[in-house]
Protein backbone atom coordinates (compact mmCIF):
# COMPACT_ATOMS: atom_id res chain seq x y z
CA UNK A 1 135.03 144.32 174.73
CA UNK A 2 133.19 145.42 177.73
CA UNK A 3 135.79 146.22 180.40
CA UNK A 4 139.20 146.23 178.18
CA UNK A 5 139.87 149.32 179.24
CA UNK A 6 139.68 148.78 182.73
CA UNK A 7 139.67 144.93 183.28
CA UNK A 8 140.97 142.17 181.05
CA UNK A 9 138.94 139.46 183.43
CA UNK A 10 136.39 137.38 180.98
CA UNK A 11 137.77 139.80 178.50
CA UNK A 12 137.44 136.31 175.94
CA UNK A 13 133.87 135.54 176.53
CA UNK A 14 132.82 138.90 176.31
CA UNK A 15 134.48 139.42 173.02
CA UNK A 16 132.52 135.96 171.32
CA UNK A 17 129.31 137.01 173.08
CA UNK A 18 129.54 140.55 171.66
CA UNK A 19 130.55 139.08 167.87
CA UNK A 20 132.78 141.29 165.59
CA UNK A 21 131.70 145.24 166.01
CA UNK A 22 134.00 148.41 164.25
CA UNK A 23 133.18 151.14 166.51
CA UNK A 24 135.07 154.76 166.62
CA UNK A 25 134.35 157.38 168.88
CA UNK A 26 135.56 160.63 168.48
CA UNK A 27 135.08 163.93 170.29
CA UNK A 28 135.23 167.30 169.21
CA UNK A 29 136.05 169.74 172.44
CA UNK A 30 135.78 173.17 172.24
CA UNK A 31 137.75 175.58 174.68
CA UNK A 32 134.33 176.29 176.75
CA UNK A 33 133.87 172.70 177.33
CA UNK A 34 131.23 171.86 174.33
CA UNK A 35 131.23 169.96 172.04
CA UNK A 36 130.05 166.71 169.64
CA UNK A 37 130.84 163.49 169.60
CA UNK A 38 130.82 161.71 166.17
CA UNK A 39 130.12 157.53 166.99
CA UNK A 40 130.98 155.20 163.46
CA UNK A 41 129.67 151.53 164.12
CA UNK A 42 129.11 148.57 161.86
CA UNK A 43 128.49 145.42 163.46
CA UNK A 44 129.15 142.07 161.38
CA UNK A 45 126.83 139.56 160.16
CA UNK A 46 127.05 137.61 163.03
CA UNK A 47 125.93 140.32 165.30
CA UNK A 48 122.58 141.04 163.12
CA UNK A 49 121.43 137.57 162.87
CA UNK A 50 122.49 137.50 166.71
CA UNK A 51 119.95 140.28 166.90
CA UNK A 52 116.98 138.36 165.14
CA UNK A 53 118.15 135.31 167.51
CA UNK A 54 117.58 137.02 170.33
CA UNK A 55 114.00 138.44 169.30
CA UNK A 56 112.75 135.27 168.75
CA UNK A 57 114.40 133.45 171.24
CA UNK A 58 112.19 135.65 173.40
CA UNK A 59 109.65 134.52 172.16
CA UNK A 60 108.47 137.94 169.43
CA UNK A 61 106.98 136.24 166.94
CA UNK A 62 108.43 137.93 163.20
CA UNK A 63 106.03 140.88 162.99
CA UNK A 64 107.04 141.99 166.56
CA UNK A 65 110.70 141.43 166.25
CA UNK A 66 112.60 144.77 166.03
CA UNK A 67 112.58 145.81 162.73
CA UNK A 68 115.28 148.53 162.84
CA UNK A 69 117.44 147.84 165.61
CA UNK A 70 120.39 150.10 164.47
CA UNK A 71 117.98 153.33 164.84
CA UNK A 72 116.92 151.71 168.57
CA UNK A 73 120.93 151.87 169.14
CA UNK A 74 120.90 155.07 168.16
CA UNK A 75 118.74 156.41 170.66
CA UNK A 76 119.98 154.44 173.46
CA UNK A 77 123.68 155.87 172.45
CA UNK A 78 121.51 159.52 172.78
CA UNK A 79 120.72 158.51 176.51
CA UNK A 80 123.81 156.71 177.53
CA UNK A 81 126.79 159.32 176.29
CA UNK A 82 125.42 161.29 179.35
CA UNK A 83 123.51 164.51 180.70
CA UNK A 84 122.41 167.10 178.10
CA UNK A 85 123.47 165.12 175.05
CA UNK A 86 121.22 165.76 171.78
CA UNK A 87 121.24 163.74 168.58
CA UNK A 88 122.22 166.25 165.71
CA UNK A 89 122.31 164.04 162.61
CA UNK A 90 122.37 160.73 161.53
CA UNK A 91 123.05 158.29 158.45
CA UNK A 92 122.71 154.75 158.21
CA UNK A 93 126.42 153.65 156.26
CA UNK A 94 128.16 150.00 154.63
CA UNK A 95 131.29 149.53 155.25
CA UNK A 96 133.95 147.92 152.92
CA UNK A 97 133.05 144.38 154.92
CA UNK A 98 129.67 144.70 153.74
CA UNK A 99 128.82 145.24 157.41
CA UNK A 100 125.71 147.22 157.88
CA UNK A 101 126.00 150.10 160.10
CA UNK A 102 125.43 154.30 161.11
CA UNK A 103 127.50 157.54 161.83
CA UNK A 104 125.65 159.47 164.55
CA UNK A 105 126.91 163.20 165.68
CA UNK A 106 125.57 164.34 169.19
CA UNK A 107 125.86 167.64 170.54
CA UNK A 108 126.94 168.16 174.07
CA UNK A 109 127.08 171.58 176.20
CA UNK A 110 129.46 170.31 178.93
CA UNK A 111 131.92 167.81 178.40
CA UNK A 112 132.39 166.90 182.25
CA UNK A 113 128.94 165.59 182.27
CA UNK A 114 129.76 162.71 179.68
CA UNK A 115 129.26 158.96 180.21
CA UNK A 116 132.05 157.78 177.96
CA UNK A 117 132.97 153.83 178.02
CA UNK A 118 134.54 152.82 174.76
CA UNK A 119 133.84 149.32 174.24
CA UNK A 120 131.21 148.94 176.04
CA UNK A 121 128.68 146.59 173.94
CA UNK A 122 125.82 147.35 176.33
CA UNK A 123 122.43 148.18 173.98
CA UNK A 124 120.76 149.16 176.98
CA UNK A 125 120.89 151.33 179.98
CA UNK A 126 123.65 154.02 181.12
CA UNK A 127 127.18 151.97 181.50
CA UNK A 128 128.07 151.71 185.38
CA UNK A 129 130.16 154.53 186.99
CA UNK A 130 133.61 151.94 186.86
CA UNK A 131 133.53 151.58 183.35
CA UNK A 132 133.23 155.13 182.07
CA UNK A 133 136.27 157.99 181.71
CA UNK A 134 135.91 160.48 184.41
CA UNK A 135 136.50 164.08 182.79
CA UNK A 136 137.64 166.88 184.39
CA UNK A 137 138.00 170.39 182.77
CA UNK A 138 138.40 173.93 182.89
CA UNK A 139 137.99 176.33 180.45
CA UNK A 140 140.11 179.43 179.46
CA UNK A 141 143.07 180.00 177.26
CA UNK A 142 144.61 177.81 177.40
CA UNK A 143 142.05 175.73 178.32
CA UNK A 144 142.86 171.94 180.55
CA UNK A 145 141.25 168.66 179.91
CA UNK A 146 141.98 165.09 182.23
CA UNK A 147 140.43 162.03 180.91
CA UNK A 148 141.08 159.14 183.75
CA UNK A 149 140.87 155.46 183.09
CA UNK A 150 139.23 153.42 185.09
CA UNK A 151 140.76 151.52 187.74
CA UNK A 152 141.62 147.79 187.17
CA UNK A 153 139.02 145.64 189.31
CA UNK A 154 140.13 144.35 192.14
CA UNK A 155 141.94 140.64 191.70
CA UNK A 156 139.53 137.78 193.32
CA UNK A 157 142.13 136.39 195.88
CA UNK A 158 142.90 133.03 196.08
CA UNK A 159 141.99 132.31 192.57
CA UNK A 160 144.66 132.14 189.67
CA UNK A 161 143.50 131.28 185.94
CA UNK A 162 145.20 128.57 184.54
CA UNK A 163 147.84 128.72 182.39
CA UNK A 164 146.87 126.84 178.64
CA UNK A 165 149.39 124.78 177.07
CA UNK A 166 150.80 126.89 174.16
CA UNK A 167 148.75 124.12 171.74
CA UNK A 168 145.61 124.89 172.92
CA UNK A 169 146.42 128.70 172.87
CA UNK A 170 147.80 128.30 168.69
CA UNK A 171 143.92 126.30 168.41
CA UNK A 172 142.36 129.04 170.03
CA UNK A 173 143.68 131.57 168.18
CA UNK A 174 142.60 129.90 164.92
CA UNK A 175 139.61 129.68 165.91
CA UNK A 176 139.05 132.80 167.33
CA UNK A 177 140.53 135.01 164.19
CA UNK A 178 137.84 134.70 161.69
CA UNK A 179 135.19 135.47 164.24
CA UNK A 180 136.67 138.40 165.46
CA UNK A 181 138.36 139.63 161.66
CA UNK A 182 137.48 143.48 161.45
CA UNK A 183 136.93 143.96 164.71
CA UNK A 184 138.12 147.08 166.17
CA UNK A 185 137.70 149.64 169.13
CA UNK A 186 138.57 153.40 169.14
CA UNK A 187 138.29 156.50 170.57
CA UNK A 188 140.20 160.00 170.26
CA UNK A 189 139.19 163.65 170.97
CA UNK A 190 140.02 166.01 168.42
CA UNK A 191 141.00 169.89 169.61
CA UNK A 192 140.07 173.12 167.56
CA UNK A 193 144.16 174.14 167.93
CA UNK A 194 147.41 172.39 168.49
CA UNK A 195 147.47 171.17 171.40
CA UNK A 196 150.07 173.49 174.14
CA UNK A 197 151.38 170.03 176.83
CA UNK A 198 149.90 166.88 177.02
CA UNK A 199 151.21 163.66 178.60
CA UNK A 200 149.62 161.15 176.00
CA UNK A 201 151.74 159.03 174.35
CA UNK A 202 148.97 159.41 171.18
CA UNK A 203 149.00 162.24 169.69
CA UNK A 204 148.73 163.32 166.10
CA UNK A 205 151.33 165.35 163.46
CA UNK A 206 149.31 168.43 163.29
CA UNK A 207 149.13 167.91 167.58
CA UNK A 208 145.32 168.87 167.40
CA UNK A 209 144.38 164.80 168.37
CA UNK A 210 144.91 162.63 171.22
CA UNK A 211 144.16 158.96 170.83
CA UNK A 212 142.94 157.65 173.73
CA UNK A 213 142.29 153.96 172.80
CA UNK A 214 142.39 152.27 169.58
CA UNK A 215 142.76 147.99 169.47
CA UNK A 216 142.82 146.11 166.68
CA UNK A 217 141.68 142.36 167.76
CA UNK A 218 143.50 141.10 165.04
CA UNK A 219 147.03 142.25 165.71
CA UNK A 220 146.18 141.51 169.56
CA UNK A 221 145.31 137.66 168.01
CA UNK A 222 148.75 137.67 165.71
CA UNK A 223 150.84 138.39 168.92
CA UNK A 224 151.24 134.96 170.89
CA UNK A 225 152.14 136.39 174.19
CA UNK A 226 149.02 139.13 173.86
CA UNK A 227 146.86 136.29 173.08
CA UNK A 228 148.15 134.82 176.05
CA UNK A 229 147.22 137.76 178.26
CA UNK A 230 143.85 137.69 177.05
CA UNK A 231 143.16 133.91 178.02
CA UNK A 232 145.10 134.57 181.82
CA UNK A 233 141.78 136.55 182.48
CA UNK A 234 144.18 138.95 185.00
CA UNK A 235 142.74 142.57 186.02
CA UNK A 236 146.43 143.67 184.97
CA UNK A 237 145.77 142.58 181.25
CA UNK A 238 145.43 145.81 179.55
CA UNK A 239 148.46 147.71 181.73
CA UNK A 240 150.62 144.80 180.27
CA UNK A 241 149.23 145.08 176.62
CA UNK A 242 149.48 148.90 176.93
CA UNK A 243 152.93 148.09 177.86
CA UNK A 244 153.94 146.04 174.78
CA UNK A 245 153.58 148.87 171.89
CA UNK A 246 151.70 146.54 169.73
CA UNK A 247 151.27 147.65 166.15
CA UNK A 248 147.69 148.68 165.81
CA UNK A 249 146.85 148.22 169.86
CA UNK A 250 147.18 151.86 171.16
CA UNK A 251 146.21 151.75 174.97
CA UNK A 252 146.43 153.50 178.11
CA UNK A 253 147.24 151.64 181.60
CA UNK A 254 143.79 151.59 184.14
CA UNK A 255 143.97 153.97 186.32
CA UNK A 256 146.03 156.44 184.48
CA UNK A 257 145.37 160.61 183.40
CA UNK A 258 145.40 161.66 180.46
CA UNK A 259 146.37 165.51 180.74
CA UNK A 260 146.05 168.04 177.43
CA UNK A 261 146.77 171.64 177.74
CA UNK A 262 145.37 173.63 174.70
C-alpha cells in the first residue's frame, strides 16, 4: 500500500506484491514536541514464506538466509521513522490470525524531524520525501501541530486506464479478497489532553486522538465502486475514497492539513 495515501496509481500491484500486512502506527506527542511512536505489525503467511523466497531466490543458500527478519525490520523502522529516533522496547507478538509479528516503541525528541509514510512496505532505506507527512509544530500552551498529506502525483497525460467490464471487476474481487483478508493500514497520534480545535474529521470521544488514516482492504474490496477506483489506477483515487465515508476506510484527501490545537 505504498503510495495510498498520496497516489492510488498501481495501487493493485503494489498491494499483491506487498501480500497481506496489519500495521498501526501511533504517536504519542507531547506539548514540547517529543514524543514515541508505538508501530504493531504482523505480516501473513504469505509475506514470510515471500521472505524465504526471496533469500533464496538470491541465491543465500539456507544457512545464510535471514534467520530473523522481523528484528532486521525492526532496525530499519529505527532508521527510517527519521532524525534522532531511538528504539525503547520491543516484543515479538501473534496475532488472532496466527500471523507472526512485533510491537516496537521509539522515542523521539522532535516530532518535526519525523519520516512518517504509513503504508509504506519499503524494508529498506528512508521512504522518499513525496511519500512521507510533513509536520509542522510549535510548542506552548496550547501547543499547534499540522500533519500535511502528500500531494497526489502528477497524472501521466495522454494516458487513461481502461475501464474493466463490471465481470471482470466481480472476478477480481474474488480473487483478490482472500489474499488480502486481514489486511489493514493505520495511523493516529494520541495527545496528553483533549484536544482545544482541530479540523480532522477523526477524532476520538475523550478528543485526546486524531486518526489520521485507517483502511480496511476488505471493506474497500466489499464496495463495488471502491473496488473500481482501485483498478482505474487514477492519482485522484484516494481523494474520491476519502470522499465516500466508507465503513472502516477513514482517509484524508492528498494534499490536505491536518490542524490540532491542544
Amino acid at each position: 500500500m505504498k503510495r495510498i495515501m498520496g497516489g492510488g496509481v498501481l495501487l493493485l500491484a503494489a498491494l499483491l506484491a506487498a501480500g497481506c500486512v496489519e500495521s498501526t502506527t501511533l504517536i504519542d506527542l507531547e506539548r514540547d514536541g517529543s514524543g514515541t511512536i508505538t508501530v504493531r505489525e504482523f505480516f501473513s503467511p504469505q509475506v514470510t514464506q515471500g521472505m524465504a523466497g526471496m533469500a533464496a531466490m538470491g541465491g543465500l543458500a539456507e544457512d545464510e538466509a535471514p534467520k530473523d527478519f522481523i528484528g532486521d525490520l525492526i532496525k530499519q523502522r529505527t532508521t527510517q521513522l527519521g532524525e534522532g529516533v531511538t528504539l525503547a522496547g520491543e516484543e515479538r507478538l501473534t496475532n488472532e490470525r496466527g500471523w507472526q509479528g512485533y510491537r516496537a516503541r521509539f522515542a523521539f525528541e522532535d516530532v518535526r524531524r519525523l519520516r512518517i509514510a504509513p503504508g509504506s512496505m519499503d524494508a529498506e532505506g528512508a521512504p522518499d520525501e513525496d511519500e512521507t507527512l510533513r509536520i509542522t509544530f510549535e510548542p506552548g500552551t496550547p501547543a499547534r501541530l499540522a500533519v500535511r498529506f502528500p500531494d497526489a502525483p502528477p497524472d501521466e497525460e495522454g494516458e487513461e486506464a481502461p475501464e474493466a467490464p463490471e465481470a471482470m471487476d466481480e472476478m477480481m474481487m474474488q480473487m483478490m479478497r482472500p489474499m488480502l483478508q486481514g489486511m489493514r493500514i493505520a495511523a493516529l497520534i494520541r495527545f496528553p489532553n483533549a484536544i482545544e480545535e482541530t479540523n480532522s474529521r477523526y477524532v476520538s470521544e475523550d478528543r485526546r486522538t486524531v486518526t489520521l488514516m485507517d483502511v480496511a482492504m476488505e471493506q474497500v474490496l466489499a464496495n463495488p465502486e471502491a473496488f473500481r477506483l482501485l483498478q482505474s489506477q487514477s492519482p485522484d483515487t484516494p481523494a474520491r475514497l476519502a470522499e465516500m465515508n466508507i465503513e472502516g476506510v477513514r482517509l484524508e484527501a492528498p494534499g490536505h492539513t491536518v490542524d490540532v490545537r491542544f
